[in-house]
Protein backbone atom coordinates (compact mmCIF):
# COMPACT_ATOMS: atom_id res chain seq x y z
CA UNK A 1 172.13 133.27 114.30
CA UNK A 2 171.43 129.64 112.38
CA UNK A 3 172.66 128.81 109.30
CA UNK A 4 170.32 126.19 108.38
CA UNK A 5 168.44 127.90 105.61
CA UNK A 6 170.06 130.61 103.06
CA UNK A 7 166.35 132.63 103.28
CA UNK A 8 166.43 132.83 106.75
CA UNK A 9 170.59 134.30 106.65
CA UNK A 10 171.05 137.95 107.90
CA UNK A 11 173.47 139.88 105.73
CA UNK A 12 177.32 138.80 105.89
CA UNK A 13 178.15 142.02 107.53
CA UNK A 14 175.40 141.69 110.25
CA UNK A 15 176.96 138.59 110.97
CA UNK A 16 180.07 139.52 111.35
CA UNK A 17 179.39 142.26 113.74
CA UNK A 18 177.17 140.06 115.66
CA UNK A 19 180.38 137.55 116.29
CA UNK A 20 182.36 140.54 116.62
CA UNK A 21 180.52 142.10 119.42
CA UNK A 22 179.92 138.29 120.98
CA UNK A 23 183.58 138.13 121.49
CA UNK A 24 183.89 141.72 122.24
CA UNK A 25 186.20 143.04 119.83
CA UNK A 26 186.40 146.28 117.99
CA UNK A 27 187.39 146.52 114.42
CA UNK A 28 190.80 147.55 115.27
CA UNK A 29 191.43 144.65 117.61
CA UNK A 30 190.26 142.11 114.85
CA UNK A 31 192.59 143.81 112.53
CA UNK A 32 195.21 143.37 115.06
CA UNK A 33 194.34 139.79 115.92
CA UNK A 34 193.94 139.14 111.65
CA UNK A 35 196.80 141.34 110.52
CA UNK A 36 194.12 142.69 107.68
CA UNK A 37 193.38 145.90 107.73
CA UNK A 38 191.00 147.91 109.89
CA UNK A 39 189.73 149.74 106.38
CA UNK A 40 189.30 146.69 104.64
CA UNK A 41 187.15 144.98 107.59
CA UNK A 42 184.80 148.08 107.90
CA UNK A 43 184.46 147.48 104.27
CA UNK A 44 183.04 144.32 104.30
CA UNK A 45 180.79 144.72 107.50
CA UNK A 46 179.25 147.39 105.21
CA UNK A 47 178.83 145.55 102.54
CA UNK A 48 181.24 147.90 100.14
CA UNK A 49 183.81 145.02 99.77
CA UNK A 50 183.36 141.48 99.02
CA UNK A 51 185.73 138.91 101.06
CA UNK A 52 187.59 136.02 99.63
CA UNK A 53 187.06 133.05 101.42
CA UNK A 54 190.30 132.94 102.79
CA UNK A 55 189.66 136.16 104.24
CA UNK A 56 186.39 134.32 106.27
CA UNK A 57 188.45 131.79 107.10
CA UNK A 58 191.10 134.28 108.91
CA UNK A 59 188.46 136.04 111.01
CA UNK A 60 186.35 133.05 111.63
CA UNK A 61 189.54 131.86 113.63
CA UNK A 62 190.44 134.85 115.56
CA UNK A 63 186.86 134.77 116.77
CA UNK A 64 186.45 131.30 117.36
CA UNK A 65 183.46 131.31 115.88
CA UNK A 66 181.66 127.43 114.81
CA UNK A 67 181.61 125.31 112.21
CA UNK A 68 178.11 125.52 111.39
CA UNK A 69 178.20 128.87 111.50
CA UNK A 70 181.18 129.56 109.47
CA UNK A 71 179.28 127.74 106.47
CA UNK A 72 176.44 130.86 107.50
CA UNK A 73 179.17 133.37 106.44
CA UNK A 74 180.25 131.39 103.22
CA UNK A 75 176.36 131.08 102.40
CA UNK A 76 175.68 134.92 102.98
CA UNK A 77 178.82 136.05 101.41
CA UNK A 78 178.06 133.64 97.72
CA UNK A 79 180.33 130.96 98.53
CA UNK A 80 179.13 127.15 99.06
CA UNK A 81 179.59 125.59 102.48
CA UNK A 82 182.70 124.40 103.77
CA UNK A 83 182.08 121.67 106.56
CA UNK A 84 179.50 118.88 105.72
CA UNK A 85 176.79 117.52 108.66
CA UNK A 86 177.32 113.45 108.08
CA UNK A 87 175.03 111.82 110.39
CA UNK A 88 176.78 110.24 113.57
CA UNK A 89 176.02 106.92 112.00
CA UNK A 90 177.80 107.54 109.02
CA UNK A 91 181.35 105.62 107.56
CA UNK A 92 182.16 108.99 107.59
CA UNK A 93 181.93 108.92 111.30
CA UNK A 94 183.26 105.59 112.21
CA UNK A 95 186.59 106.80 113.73
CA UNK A 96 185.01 109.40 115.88
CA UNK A 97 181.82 106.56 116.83
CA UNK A 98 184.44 103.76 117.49
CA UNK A 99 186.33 105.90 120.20
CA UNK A 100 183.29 106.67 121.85
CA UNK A 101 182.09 103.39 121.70
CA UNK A 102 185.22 102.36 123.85
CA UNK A 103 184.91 105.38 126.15
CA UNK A 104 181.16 104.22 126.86
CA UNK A 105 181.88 100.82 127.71
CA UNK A 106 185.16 101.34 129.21
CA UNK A 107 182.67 103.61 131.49
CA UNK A 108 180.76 100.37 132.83
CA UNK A 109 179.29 100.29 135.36
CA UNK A 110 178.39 103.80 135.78
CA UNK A 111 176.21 106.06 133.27
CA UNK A 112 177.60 107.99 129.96
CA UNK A 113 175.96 109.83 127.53
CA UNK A 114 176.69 111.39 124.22
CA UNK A 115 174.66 114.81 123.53
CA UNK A 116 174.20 116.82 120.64
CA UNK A 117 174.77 120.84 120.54
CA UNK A 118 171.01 121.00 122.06
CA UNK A 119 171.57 118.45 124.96
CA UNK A 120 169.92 115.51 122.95
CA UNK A 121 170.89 112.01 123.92
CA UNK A 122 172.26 110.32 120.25
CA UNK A 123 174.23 107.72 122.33
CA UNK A 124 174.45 106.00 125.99
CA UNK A 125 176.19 102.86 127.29
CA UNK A 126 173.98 100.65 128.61
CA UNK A 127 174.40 101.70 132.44
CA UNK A 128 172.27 104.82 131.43
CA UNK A 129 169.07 104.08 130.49
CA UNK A 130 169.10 101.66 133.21
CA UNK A 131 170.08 103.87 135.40
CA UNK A 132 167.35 106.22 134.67
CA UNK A 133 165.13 103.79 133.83
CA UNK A 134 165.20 102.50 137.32
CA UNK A 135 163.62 106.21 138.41
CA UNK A 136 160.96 106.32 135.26
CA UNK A 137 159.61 104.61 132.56
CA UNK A 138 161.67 106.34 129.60
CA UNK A 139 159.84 104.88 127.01
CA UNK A 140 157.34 107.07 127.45
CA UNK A 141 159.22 109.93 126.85
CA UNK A 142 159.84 110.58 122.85
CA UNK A 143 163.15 110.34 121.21
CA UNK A 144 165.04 112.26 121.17
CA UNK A 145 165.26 112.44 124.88
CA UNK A 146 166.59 115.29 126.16
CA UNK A 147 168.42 115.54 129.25
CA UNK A 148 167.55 118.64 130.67
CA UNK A 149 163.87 118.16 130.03
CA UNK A 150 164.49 114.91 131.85
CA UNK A 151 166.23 116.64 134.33
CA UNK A 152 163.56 119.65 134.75
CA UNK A 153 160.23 117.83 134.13
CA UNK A 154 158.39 116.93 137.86
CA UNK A 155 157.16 113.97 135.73
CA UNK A 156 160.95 113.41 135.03
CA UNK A 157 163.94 112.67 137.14
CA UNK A 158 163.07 116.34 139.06
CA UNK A 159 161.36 114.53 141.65
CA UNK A 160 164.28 112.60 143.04
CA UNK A 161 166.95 115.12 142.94
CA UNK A 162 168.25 116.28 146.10
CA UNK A 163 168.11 120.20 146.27
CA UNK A 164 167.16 120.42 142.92
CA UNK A 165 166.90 123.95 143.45
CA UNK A 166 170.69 124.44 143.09
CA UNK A 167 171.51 121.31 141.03
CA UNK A 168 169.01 123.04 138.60
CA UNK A 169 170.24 126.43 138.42
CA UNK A 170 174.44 124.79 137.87
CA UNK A 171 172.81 123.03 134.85
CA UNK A 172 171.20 126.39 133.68
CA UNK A 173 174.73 127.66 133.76
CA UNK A 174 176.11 124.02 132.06
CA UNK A 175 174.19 125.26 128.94
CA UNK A 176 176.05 128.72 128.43
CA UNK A 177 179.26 127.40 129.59
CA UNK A 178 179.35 124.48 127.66
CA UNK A 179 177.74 125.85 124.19
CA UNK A 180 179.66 125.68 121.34
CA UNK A 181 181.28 128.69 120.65
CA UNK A 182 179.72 129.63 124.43
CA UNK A 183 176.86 131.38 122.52
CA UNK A 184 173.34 129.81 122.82
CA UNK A 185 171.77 129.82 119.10
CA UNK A 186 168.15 130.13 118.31
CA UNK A 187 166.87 126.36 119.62
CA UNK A 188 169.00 126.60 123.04
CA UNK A 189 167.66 130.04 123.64
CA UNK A 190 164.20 128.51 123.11
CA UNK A 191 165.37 125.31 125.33
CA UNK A 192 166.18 127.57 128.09
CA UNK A 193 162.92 129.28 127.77
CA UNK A 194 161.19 125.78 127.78
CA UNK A 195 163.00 125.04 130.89
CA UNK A 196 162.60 128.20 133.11
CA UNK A 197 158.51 127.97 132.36
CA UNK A 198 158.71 124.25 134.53
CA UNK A 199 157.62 125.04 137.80
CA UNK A 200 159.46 126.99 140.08
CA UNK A 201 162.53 127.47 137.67
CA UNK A 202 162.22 131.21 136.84
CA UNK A 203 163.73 132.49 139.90
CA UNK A 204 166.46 129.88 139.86
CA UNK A 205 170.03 131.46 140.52
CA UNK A 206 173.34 130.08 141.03
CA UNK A 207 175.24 129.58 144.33
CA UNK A 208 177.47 132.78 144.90
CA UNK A 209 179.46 130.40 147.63
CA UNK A 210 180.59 127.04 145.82
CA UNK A 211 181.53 124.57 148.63
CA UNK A 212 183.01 121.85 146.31
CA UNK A 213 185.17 122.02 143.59
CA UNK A 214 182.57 120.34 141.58
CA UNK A 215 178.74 120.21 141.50
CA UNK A 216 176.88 116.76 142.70
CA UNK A 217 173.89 115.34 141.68
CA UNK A 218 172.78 113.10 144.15
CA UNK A 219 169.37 110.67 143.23
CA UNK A 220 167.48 109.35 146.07
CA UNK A 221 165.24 106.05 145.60
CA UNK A 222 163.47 105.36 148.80
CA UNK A 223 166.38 104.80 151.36
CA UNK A 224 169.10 104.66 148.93
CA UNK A 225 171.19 107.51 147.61
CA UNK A 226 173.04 107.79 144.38
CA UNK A 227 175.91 110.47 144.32
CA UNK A 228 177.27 111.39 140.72
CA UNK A 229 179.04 114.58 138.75
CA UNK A 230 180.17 114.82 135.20
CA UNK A 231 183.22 114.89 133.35
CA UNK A 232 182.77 116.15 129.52
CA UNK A 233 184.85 115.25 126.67
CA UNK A 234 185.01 116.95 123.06
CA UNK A 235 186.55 116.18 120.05
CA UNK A 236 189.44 118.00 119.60
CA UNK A 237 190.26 119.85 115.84
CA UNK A 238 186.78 118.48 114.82
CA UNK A 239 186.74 118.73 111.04
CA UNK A 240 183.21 118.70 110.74
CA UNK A 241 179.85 119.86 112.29
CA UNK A 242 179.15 116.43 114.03
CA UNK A 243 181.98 116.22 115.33
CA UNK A 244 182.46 119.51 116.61
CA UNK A 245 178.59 119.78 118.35
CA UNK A 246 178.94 116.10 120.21
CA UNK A 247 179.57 115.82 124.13
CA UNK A 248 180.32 113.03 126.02
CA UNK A 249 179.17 112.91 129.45
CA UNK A 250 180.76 110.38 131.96
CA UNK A 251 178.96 110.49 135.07
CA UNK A 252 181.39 109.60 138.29
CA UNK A 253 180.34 108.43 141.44
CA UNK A 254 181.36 111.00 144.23
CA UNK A 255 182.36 107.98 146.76
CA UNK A 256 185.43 107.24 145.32
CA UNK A 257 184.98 103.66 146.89
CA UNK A 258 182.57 103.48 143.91
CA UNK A 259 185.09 103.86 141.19
């Protein structure tokens, strides 16, 4: 369901059962959740009554639906967007880059990334790349790197994973768990697509049995053996589509000698 182009919107009531469905409501359990009526709802779905933006902005929150995609149902319904797309770069930005900025240094020695919605790296500290750069030459793999291509690719970090197999198949379930809005739009469906045609990851599933209450990656370099897992951090109330879509992953070593 993108919202990046007004020709390529589907109807505003096609979107709004599509969300609806995602978050498995019924018409009368959005009018309960929205205290508008059940009537008026159907109306709009089928196109017989035109919303008011506050209206939008009513069942956009009960279904905890995304930025980005809230400015899809302004766009389809005649209304201009609502929440801009500054670049992470931006002045506009500053406040949200400077805290990172601390949180990746603060992170020293160990790796942290920042990823976009579609698990591209926009930011590291400088443990990262030479973390991974100790494994492979990144620089010849084009920007914007992304992590789970790094991750998946046997000409990647793939070949020193221990039991990849099941680190693999966690991260497949990373990317619907950790989606914003937990639905996977058009480019992460075709991500996932990208990653299950690497070798061997088609018949990937996840462990039925977790052992731990978190998920390892350990990284072997000839005798030595480099034991991580992730913490995530979002941006809480983000205001704007940047800021709502970044991720910040701190990677912590699993000896907790190494903290």
């Amino acid at each position: 369901m993108g919202t990046h182009s007004t020709h390529a919107l589907p109807p505003l009531g096609e979107l709004l059962r599509h969300w609806r469905q995602e978050r498995g409501k019924s018409q009368l359990d959005l009018s309960m959740d929205t205290g508008i009526s059940q009537r008026h709802l159907s109306f709009v779905e089928s196109g017989r009554s035109a919303p008011s933006r506050d209206l939008l902005s009513v069942v956009s929150d009960a279904l905890n639906i995304p930025l980005r995609e809230r400015n899809g149902l302004l766009l389809a319904s005649g209304y201009a967007p609502q929440y801009s797309e500054p670049s992470i770069d931006t002045e506009q930005m500053a406040i949200v880059t400077g805290a990172i900025d601390r949180m990746l240094k603060q992170h020293e020695p160990h790796p942290a990334l920042v990823l976009d919605r579609h698990w591209n790296v926009v930011r590291t500290n400088e443990a990262a790349p030479r973390f991974f750069g100790s494994f492979i030459d990144l620089e010849k793999r084009p920007k914007p790197r992304n992590l789970l291509d790094l991750m998946f690719d046997p000409a990647g970090m793939r070949p020193y994973v221990d039991e990849w197999e099941k680190v693999a198949a966690g991260l497949l379930q990373r990317v619907q768990r950790e989606a914003v809005g937990q639905v996977l739009d058009a480019e992460l469906q075709e991500l996932v697509k990208r990653l299950r045609e690497y070798p061997g990851a088609a018949e990937l599933k996840p462990s039925l049995a977790p052992q731990s209450p978190v998920l390892p990656i350990t990284f072997r370099r000839g005798k030595q053996r480099f034991s991580y897992f992730s913490l995530i951090t979002t941006i809480g109330t983000p205001q704007c589509i940047t800021a709502q879509e970044l991720r910040v992953e701190c990677m912590f070593p699993t000896d907790a000698n190494g903290l």
